[in-house]
Protein backbone atom coordinates (compact mmCIF):
# COMPACT_ATOMS: atom_id res chain seq x y z
CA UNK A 1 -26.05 113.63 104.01
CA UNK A 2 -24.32 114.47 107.17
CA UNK A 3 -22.37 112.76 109.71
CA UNK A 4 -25.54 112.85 112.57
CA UNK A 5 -27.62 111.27 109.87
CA UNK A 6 -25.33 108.39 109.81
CA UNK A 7 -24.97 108.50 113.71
CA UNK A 8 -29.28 108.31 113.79
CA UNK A 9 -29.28 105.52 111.33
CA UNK A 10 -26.70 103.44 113.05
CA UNK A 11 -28.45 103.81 116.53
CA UNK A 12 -31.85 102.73 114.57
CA UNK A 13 -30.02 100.12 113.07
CA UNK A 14 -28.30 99.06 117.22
CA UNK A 15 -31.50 99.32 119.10
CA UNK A 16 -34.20 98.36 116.33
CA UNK A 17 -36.52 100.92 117.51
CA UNK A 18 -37.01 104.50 116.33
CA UNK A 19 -38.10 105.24 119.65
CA UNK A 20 -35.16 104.31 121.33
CA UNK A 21 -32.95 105.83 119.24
CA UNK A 22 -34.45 108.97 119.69
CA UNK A 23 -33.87 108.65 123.38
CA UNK A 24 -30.02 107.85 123.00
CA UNK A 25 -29.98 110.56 120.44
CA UNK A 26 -31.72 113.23 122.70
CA UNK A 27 -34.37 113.80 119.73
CA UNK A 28 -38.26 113.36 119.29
CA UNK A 29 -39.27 110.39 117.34
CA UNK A 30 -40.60 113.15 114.87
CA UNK A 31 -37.00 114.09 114.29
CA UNK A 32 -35.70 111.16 114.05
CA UNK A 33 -37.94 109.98 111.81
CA UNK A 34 -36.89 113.25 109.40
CA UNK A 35 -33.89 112.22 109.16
CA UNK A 36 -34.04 108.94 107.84
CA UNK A 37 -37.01 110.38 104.79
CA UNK A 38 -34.05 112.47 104.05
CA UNK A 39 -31.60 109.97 103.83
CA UNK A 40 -33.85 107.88 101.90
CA UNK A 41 -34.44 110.05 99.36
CA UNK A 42 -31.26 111.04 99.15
CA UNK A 43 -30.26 107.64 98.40
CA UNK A 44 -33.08 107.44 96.14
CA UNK A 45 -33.92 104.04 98.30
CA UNK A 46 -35.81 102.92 101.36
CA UNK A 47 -33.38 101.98 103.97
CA UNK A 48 -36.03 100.23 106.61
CA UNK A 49 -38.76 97.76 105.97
CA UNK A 50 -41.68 98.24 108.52
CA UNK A 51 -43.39 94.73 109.51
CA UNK A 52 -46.03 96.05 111.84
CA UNK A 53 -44.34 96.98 115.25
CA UNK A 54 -40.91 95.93 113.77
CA UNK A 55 -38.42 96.88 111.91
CA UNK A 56 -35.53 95.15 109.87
CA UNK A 57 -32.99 96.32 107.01
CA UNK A 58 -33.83 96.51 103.54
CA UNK A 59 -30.65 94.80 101.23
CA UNK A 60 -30.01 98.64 100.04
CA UNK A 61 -30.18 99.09 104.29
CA UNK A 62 -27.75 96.35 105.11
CA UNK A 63 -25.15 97.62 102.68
CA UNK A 64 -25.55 101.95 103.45
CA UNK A 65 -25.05 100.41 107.50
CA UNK A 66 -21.17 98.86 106.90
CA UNK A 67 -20.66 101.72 105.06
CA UNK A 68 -22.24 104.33 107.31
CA UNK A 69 -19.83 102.63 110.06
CA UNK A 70 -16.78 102.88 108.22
CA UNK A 71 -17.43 106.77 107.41
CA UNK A 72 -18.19 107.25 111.35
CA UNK A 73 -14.74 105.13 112.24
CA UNK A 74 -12.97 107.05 109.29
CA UNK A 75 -14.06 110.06 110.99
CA UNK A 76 -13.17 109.45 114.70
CA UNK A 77 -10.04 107.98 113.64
CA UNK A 78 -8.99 111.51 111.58
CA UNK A 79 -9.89 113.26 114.87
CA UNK A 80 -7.47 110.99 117.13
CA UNK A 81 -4.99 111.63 115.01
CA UNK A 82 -5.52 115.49 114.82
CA UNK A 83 -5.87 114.83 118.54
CA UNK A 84 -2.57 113.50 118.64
CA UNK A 85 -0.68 116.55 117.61
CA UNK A 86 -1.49 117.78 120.67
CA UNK A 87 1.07 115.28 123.09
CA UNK A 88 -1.85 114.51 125.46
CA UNK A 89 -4.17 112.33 124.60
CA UNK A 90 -7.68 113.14 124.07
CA UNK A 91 -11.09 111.82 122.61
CA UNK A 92 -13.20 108.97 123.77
CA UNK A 93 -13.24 105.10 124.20
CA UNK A 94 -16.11 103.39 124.21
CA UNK A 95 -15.88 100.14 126.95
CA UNK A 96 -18.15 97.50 126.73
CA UNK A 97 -18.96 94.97 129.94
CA UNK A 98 -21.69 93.90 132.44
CA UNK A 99 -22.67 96.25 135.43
CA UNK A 100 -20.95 93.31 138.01
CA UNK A 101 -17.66 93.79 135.85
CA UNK A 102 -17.81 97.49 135.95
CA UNK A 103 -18.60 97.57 139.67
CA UNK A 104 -16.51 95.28 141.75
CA UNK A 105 -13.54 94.56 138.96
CA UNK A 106 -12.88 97.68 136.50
CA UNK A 107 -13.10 100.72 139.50
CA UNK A 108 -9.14 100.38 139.92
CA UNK A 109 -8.60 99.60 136.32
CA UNK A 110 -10.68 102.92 135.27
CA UNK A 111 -8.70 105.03 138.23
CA UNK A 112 -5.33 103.98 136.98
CA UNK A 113 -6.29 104.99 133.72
CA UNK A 114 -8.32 108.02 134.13
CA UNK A 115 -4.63 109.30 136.02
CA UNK A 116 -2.54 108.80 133.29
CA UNK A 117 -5.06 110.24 130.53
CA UNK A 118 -6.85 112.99 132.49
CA UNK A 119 -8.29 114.13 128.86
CA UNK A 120 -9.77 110.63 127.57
CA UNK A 121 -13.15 110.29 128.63
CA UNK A 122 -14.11 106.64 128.87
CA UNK A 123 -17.64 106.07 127.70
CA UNK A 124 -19.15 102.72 129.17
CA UNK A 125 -21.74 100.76 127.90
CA UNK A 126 -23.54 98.10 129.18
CA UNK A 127 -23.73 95.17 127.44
CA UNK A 128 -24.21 91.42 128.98
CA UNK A 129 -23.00 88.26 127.21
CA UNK A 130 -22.78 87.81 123.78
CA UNK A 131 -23.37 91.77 123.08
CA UNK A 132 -20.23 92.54 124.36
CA UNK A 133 -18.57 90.04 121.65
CA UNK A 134 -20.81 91.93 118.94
CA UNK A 135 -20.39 95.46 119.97
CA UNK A 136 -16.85 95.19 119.28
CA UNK A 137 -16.84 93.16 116.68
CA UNK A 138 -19.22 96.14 114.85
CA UNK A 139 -16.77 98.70 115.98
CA UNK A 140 -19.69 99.78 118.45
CA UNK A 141 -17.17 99.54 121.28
CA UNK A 142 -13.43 99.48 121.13
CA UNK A 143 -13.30 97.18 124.05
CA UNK A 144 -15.12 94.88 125.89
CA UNK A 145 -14.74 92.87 128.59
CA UNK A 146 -16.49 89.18 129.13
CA UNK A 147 -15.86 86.10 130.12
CA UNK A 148 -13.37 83.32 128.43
CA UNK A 149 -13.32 81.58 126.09
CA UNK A 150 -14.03 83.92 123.46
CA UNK A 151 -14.16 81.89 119.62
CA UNK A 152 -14.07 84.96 117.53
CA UNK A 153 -10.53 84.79 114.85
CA UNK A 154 -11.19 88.68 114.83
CA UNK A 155 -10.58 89.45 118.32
CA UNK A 156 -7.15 89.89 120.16
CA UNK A 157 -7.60 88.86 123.81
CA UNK A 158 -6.15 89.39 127.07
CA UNK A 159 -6.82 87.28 130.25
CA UNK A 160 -7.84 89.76 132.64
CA UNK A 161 -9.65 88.23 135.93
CA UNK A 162 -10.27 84.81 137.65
CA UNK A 163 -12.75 84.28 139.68
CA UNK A 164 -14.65 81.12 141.94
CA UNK A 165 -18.39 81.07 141.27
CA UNK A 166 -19.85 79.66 144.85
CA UNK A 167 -22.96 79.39 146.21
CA UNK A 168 -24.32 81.92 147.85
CA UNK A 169 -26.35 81.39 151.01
CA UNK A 170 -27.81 83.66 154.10
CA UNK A 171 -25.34 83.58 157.15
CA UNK A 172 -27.37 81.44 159.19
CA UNK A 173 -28.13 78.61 156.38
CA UNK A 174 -27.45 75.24 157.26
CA UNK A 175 -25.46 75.15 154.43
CA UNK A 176 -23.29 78.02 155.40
CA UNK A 177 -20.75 76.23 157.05
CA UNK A 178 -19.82 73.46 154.65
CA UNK A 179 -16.40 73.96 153.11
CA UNK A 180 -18.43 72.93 149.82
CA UNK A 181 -21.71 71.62 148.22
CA UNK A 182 -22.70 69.13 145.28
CA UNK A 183 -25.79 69.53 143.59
CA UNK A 184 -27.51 66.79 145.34
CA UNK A 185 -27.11 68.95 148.54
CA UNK A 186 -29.37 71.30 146.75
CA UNK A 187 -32.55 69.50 145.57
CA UNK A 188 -34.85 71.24 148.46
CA UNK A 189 -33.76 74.57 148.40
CA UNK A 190 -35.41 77.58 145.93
CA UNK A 191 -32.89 78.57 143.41
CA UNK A 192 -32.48 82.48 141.73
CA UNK A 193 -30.91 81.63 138.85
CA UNK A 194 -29.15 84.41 136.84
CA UNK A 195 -31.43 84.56 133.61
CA UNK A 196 -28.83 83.85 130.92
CA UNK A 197 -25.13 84.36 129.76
CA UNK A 198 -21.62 82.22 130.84
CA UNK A 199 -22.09 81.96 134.19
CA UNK A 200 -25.85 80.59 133.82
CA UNK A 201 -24.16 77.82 131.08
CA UNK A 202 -21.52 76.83 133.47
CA UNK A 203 -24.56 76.62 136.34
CA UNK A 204 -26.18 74.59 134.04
CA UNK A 205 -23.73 72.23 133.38
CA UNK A 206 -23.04 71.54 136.82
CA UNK A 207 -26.84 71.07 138.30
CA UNK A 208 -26.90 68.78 134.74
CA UNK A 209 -27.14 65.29 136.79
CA UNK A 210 -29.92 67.15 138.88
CA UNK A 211 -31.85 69.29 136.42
CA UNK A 212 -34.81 67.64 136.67
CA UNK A 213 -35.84 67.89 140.39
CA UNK A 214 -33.92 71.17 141.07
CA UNK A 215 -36.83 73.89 142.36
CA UNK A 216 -35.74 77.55 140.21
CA UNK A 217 -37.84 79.82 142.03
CA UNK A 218 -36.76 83.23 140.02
CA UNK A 219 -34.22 84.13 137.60
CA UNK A 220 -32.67 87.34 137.82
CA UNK A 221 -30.48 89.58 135.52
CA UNK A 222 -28.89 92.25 138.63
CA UNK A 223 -25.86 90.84 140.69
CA UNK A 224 -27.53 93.66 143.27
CA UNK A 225 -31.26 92.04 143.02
CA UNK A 226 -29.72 88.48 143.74
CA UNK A 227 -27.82 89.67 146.81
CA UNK A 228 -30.84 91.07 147.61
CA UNK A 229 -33.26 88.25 147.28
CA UNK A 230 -30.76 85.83 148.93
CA UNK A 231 -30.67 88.25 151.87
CA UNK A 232 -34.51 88.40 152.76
CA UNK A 233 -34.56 84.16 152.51
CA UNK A 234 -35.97 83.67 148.94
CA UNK A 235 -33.59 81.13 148.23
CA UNK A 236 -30.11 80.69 147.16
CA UNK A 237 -27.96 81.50 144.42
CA UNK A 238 -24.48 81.83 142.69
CA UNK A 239 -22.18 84.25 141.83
CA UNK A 240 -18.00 85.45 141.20
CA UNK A 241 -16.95 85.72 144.96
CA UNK A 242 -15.76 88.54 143.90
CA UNK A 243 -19.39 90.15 143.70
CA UNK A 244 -20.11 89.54 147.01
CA UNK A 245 -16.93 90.15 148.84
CA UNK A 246 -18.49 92.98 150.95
CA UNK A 247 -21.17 90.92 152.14
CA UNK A 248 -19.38 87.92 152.88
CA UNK A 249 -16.55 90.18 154.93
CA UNK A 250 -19.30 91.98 156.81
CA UNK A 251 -21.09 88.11 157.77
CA UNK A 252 -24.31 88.68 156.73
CA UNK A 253 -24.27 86.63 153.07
CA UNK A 254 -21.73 82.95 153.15
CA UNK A 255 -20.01 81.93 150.00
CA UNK A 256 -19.29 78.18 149.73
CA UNK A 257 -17.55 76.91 146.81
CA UNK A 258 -19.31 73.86 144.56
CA UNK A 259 -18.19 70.26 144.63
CA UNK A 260 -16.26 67.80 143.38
CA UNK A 261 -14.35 70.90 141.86
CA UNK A 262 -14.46 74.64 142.13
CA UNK A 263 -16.43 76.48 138.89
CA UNK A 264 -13.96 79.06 137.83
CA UNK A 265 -14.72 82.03 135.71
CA UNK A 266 -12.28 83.91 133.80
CA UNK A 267 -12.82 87.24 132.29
CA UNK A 268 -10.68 89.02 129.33
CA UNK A 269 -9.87 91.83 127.39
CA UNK A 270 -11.24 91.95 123.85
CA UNK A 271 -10.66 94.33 121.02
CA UNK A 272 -10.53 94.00 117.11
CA UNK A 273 -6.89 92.98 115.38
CA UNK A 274 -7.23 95.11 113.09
CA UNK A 275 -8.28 98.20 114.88
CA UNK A 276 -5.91 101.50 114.32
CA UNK A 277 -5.75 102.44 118.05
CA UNK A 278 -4.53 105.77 118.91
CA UNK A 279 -2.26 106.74 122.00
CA UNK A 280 -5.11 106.94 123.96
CA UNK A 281 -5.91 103.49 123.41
CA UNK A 282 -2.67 101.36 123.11
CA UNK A 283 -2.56 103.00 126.99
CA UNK A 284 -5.34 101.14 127.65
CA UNK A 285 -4.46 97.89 126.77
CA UNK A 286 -0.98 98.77 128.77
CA UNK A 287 -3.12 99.79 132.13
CA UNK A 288 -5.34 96.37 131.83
CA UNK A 289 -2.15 94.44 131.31
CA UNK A 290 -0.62 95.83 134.52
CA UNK A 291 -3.81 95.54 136.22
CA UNK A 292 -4.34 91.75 135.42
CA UNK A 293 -1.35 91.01 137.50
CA UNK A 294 -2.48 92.59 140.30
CA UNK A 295 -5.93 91.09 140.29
CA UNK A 296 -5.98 88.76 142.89
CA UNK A 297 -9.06 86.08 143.28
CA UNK A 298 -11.12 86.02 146.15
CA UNK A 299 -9.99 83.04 149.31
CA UNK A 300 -13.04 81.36 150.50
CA UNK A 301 -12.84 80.73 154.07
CA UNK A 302 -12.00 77.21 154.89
């Protein structure tokens, strides 16, 4: 049993697909495959269950996984420390947040960082929604960044961003010039919806007294694609002002902000209590904090 063994198994276990993991691995499926007969009878035990196209963990499965990710954390925790001895900070940290988050609010966060630990290489994963929650909780991630509130007793978590969701309309919509909307302004116009996470629930919420004569022409899961579609005519959408900024500034998209009161967003910082963090990582937490101050939200015209 070695230490890529456990790596293979784990991204098995992540992505519930032996295919997969042999792409995120850099392996055939062959390979991949190997390793886990090995393991097995190592173990003297079958570690997967195969229900026709799927997979799922056997109870021995379930049990060699939370120990397979303690050995891995064990392991990269020895090497920060060895890394430590050094006096500059090296090794990895794995970031978990949404492609909007990592685009228009971590760029500055990531700079700061990456120029006072030139040697940490900051590994980022995407992850949407709940995942982000999960991939930290399973020590797949050491942070992650999503929106508030967060009801997990495990996580420690620091208010990072706040930002206006607002409806976002063509330049030359008859809607572009109100200082805001209600959802009753809405009831003839094609929605793209973004397919699922917070800022669908909070859209949700407030089309509620609506829901049943609203027209949802697409839902989406790319900030870019929306932008997109809303540019062309398709229909009209929502998003953080922040994601839009550029094409708001330039005139060709409006933002107007939702009525009888604005729908905020607020993003945050999360990372396990209990987590041993290493130079390299306490930094981190020190750079976000120092960032969050300087975050400012976006001013709708009014």
């Amino acid at each position: 049993m070695d230490l890529d063994q456990l790596h293979t198994f784990l991204e098995i276990v992540r992505l519930k697909s032996f295919s997969k993991a042999a792409q995120t691995c850099f392996r055939t499926q062959p390979a991949i495959s190997a390793q886990i007969r090995q393991l097995e009878q190592e173990l003297n035990t079958s570690l997967f269950e195969r229900l026709g196209t799927r997979i799922q963990l056997t109870p021995a499965g379930r049990i060699f996984a939370d120990y397979s990710e303690q050995i891995l954390d064990l392991r990269r925790r020895a090497q920060n420390s060895i890394n430590e001895l050094d006096r500059v900070p090296r090794g990895e940290l794995v970031i978990a947040a949404n492609e909007a988050t990592c685009i228009y609010v971590l760029p500055s966060v990531f700079s700061e960082y990456k120029k006072a630990f030139p040697n940490v290489q900051l590994l980022v994963d995407r992850s949407y929604g709940g995942h982000v929650v999960e991939a930290v909780i399973d020590n797949l991630a050491d942070f992650g960044f999503t929106q508030l509130p967060v009801q997990e007793k495990k996580l420690s978590v620091l208010p990072v961003h706040t930002d206006e969701i607002v409806l976002l309309v063509p330049a030359g919509h008859h809607l572009a010039g109100r200082p805001a909307v209600t959802c009753g302004d809405l009831l003839n116009e094609p929605l793209l919806l973004p397919k699922g996470g917070a800022t669908r629930a909070k859209l949700n919420q407030w089309l509620e007294p609506v829901e049943d004569h609203i027209q949802i022409s697409m839902e989406l899961d790319s900030t870019e694609m929306i932008k997109r579609f809303v540019l062309t005519g398709l229909g009209l959408s929502f998003m953080a002002a922040s994601h839009c900024r550029e094409e708001t500034a330039a005139g060709k998209l409006a933002a107007v902000s939702l009525a009888p009161e604005p729908v905020i967003r607020r993003l945050g910082l999360i990372y396990r209590k209990d987590k041993a963090f290493s130079k390299a990582g306490l930094g981190f937490i020190q750079v976000v904090s120092e960032r969050a101050g300087m975050v400012q939200p976006v001013e709708l015209p009014g």
